[in-house]
PDB file of N, CA and C in Angstrom:
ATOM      1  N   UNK A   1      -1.796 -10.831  14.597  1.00  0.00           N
ATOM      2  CA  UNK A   1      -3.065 -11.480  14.841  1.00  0.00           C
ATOM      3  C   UNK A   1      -3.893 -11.458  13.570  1.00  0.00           C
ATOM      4  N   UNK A   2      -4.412 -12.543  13.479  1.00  0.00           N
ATOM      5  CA  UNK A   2      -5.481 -12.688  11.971  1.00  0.00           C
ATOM      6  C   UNK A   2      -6.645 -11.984  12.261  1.00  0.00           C
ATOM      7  N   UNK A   3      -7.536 -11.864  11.122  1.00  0.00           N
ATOM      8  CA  UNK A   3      -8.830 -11.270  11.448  1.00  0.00           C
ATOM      9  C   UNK A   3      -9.707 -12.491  11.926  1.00  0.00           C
ATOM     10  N   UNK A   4     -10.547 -11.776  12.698  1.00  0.00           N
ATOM     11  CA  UNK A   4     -11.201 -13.009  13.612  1.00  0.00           C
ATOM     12  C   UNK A   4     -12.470 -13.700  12.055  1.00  0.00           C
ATOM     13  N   UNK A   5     -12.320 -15.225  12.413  1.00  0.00           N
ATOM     14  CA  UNK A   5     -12.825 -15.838  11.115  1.00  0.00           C
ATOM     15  C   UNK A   5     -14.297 -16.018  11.550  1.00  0.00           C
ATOM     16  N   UNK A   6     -15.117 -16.062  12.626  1.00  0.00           N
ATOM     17  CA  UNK A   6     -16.489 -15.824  12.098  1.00  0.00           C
ATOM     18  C   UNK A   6     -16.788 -15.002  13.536  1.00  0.00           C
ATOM     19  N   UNK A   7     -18.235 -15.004  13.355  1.00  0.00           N
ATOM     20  CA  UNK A   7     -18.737 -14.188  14.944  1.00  0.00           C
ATOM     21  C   UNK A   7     -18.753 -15.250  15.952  1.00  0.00           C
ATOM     22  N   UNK A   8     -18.567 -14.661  16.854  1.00  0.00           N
ATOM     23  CA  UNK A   8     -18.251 -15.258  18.414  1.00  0.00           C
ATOM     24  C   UNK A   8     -17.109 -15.939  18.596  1.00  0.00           C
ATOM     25  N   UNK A   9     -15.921 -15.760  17.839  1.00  0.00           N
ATOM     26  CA  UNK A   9     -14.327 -16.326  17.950  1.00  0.00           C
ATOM     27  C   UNK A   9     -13.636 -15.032  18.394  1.00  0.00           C
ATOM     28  N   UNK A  10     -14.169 -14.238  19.140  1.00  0.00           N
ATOM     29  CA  UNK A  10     -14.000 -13.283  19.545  1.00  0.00           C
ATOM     30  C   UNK A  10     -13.317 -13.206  21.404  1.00  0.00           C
ATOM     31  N   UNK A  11     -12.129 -12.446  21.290  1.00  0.00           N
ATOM     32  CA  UNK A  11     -11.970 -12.858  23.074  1.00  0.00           C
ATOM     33  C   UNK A  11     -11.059 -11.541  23.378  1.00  0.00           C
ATOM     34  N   UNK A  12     -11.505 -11.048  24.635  1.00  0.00           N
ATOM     35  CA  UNK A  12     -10.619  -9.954  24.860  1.00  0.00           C
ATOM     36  C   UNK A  12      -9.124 -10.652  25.296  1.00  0.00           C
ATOM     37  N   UNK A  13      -8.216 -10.347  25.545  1.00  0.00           N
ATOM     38  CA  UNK A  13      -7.010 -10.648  25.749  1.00  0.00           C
ATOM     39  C   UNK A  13      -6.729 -10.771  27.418  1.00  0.00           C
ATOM     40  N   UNK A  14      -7.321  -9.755  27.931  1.00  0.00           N
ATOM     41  CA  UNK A  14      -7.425 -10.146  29.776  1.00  0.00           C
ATOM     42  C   UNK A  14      -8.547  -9.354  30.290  1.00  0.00           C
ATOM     43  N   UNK A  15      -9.717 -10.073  30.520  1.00  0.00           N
ATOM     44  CA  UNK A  15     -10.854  -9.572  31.277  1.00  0.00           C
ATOM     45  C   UNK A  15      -9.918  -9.165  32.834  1.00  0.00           C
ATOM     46  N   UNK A  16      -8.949  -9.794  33.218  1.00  0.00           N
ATOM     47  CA  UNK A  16      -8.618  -9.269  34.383  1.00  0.00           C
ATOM     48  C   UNK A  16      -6.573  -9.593  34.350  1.00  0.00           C
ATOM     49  N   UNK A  17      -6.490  -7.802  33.902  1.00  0.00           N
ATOM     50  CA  UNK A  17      -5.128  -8.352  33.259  1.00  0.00           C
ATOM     51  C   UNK A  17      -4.148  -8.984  34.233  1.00  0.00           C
ATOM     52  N   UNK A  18      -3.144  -9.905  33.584  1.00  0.00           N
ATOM     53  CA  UNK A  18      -2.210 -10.376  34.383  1.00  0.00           C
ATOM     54  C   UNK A  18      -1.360  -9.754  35.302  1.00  0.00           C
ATOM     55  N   UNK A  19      -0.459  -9.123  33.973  1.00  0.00           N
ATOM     56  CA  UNK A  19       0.675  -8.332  34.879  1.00  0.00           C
ATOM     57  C   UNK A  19       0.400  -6.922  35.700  1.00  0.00           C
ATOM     58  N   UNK A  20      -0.973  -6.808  35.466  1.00  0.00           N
ATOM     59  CA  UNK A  20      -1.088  -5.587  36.044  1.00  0.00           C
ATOM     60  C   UNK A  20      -1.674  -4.662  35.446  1.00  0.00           C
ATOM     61  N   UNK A  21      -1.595  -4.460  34.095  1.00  0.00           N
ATOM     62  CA  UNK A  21      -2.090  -3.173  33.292  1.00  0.00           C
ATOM     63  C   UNK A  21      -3.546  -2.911  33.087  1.00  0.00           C
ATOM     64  N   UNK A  22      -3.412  -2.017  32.825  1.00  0.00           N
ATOM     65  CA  UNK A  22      -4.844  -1.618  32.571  1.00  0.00           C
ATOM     66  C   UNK A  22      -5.922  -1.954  31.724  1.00  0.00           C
ATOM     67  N   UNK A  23      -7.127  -2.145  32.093  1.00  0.00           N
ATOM     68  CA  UNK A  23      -7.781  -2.917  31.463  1.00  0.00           C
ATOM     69  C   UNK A  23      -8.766  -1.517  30.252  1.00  0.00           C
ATOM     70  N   UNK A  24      -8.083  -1.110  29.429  1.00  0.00           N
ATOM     71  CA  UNK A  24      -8.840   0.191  28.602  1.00  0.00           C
ATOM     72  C   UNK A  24      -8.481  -0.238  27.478  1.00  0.00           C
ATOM     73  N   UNK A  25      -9.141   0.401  26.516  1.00  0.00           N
ATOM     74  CA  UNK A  25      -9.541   0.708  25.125  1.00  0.00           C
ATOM     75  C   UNK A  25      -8.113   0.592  24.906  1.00  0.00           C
ATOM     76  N   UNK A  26      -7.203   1.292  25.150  1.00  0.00           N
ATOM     77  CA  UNK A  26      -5.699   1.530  24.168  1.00  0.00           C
ATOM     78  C   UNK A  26      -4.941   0.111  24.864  1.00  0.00           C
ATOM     79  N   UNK A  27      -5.337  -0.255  26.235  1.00  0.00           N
ATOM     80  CA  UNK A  27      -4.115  -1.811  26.072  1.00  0.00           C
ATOM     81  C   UNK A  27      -4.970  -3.206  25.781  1.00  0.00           C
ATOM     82  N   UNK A  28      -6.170  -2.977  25.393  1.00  0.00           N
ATOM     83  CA  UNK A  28      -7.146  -4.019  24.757  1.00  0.00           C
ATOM     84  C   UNK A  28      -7.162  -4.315  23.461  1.00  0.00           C
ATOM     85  N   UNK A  29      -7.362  -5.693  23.218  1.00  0.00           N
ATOM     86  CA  UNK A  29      -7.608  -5.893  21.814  1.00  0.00           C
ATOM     87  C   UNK A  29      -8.272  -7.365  21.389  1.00  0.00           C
ATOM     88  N   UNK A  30      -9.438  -7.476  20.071  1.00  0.00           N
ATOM     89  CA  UNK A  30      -9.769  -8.466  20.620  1.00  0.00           C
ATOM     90  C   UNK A  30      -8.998  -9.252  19.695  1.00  0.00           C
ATOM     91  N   UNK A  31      -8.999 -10.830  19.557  1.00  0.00           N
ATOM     92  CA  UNK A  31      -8.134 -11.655  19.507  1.00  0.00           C
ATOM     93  C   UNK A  31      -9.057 -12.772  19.315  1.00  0.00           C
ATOM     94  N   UNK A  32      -9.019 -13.748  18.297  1.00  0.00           N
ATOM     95  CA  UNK A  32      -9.678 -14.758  17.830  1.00  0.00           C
ATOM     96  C   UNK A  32      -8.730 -15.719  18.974  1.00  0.00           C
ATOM     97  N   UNK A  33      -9.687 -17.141  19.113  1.00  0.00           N
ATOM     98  CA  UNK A  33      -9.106 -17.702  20.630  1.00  0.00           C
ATOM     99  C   UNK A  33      -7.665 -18.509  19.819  1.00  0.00           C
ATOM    100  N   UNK A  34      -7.582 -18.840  18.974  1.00  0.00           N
ATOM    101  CA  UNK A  34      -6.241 -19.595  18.765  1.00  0.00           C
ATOM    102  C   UNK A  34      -4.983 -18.351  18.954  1.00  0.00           C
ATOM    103  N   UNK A  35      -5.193 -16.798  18.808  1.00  0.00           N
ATOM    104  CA  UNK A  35      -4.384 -16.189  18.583  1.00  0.00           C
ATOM    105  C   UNK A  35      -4.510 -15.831  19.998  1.00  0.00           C
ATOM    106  N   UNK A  36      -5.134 -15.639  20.612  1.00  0.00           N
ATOM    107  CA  UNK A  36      -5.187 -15.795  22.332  1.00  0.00           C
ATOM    108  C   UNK A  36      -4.518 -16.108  23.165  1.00  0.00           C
ATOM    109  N   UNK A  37      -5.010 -17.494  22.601  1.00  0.00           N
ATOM    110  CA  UNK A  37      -4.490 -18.583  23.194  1.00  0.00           C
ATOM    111  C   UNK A  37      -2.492 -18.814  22.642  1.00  0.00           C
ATOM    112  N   UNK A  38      -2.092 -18.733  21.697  1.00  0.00           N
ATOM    113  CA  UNK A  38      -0.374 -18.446  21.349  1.00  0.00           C
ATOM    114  C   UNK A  38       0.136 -17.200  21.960  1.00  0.00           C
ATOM    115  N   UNK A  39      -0.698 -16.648  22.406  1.00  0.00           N
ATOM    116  CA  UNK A  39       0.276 -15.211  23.297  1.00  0.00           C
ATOM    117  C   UNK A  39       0.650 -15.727  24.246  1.00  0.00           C
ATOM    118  N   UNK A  40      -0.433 -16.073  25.147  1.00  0.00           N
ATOM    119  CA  UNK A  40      -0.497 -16.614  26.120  1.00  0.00           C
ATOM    120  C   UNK A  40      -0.366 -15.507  27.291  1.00  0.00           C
ATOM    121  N   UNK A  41      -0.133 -15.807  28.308  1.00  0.00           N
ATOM    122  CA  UNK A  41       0.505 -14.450  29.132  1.00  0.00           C
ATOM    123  C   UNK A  41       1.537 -13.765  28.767  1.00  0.00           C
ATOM    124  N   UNK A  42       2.076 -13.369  27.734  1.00  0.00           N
ATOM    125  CA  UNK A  42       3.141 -12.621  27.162  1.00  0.00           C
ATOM    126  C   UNK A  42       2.582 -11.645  26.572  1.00  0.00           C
ATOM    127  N   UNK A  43       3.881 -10.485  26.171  1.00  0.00           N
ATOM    128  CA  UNK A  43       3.128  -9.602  25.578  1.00  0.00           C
ATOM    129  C   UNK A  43       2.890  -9.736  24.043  1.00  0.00           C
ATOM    130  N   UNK A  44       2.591  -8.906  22.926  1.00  0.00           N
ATOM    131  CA  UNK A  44       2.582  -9.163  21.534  1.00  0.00           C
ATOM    132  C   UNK A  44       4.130  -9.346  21.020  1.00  0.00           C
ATOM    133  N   UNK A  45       4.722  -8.088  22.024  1.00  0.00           N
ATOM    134  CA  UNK A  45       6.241  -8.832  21.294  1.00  0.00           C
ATOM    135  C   UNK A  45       6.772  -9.990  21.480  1.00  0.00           C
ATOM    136  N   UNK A  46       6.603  -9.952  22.967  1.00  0.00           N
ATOM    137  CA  UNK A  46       7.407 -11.290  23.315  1.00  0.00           C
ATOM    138  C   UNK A  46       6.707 -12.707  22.848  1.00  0.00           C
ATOM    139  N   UNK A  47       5.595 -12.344  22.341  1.00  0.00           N
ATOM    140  CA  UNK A  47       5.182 -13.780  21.612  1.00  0.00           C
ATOM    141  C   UNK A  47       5.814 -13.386  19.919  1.00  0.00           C
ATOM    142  N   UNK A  48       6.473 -12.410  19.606  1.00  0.00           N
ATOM    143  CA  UNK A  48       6.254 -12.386  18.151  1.00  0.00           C
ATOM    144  C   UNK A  48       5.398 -11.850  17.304  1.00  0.00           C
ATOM    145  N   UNK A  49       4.333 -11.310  17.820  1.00  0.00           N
ATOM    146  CA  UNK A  49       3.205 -10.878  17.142  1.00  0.00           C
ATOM    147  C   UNK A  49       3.113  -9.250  17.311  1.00  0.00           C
ATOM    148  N   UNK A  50       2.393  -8.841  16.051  1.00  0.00           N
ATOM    149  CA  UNK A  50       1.978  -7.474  16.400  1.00  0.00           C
ATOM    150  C   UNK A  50       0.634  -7.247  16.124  1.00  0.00           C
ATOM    151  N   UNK A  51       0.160  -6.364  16.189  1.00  0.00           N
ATOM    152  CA  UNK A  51      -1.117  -5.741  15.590  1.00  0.00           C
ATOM    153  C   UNK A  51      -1.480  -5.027  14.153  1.00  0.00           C
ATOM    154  N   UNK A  52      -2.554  -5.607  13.574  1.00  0.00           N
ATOM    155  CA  UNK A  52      -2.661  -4.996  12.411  1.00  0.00           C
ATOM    156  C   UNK A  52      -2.911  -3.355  12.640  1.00  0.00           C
ATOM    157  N   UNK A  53      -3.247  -3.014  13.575  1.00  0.00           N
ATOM    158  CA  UNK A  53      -3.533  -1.395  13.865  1.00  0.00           C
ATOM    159  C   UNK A  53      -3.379  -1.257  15.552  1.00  0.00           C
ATOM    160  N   UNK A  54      -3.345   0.016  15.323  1.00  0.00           N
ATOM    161  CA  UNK A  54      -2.746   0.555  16.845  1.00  0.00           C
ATOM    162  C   UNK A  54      -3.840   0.912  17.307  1.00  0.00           C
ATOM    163  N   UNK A  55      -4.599   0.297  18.903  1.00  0.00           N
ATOM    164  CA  UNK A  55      -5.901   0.120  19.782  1.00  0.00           C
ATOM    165  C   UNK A  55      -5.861   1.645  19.779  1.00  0.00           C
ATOM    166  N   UNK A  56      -6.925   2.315  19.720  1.00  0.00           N
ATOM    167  CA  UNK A  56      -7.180   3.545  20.285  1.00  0.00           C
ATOM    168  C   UNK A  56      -8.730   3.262  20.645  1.00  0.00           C
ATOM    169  N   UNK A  57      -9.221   4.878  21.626  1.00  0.00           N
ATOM    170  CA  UNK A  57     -10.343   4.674  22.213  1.00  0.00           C
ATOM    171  C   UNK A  57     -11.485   5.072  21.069  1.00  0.00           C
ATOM    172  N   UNK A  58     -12.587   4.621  21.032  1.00  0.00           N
ATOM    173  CA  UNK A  58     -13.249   4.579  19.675  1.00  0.00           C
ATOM    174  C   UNK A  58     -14.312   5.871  20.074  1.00  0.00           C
ATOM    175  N   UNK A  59     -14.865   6.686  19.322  1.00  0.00           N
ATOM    176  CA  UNK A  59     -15.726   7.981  19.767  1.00  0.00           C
ATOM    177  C   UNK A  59     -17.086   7.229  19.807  1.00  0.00           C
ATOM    178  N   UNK A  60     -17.377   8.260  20.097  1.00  0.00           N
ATOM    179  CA  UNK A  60     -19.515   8.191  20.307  1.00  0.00           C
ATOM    180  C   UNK A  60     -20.126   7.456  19.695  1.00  0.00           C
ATOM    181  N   UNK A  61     -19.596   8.739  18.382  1.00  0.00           N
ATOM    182  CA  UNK A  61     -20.140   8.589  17.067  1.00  0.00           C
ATOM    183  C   UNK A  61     -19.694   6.788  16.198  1.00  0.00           C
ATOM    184  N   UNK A  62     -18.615   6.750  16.800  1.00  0.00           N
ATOM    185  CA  UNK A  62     -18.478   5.353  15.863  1.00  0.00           C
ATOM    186  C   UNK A  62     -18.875   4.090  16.684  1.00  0.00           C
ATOM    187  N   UNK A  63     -19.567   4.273  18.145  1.00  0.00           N
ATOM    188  CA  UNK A  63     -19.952   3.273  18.452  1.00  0.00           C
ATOM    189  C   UNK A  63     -21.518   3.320  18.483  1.00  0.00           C
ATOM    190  N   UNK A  64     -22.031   4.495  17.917  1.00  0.00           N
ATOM    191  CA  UNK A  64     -23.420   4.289  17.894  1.00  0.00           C
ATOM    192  C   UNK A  64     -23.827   3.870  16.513  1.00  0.00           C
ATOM    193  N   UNK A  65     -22.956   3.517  15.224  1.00  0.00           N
ATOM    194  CA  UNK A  65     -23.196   2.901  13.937  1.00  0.00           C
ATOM    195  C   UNK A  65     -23.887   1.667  14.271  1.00  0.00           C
TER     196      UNK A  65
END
């Protein structure tokens, strides 16, 4: 996935996931809409794609910057 190119091209991947999983910090990620939109309901592999970094849950401290 590219870095998202300006503000508000921004999209979570499933406000209400498909197959089932969980909707948290570690299986979330956000996703500019063209790169969204090429997953599609698949996962990152099965579209081919990976992540520039691995989702983890973000602390306190780094969301009160």
């Amino acid at each position: 996935m590219r870095l998202l190119r300006r503000l508000g091209d921004d999209r979570r991947p499933h406000p209400a996931p498909f197959r089932g999983g969980r909707n948290t910090w570690s299986n979330t990620i956000a996703a500019c809409d063209g790169c969204n939109q090429r997953k599609g309901d698949r996962t990152p592999a099965e579209a081919g794609m990976r992540s520039r970094f691995e989702p983890a849950t973000p602390s306190w401290a780094s969301l009160a910057r």
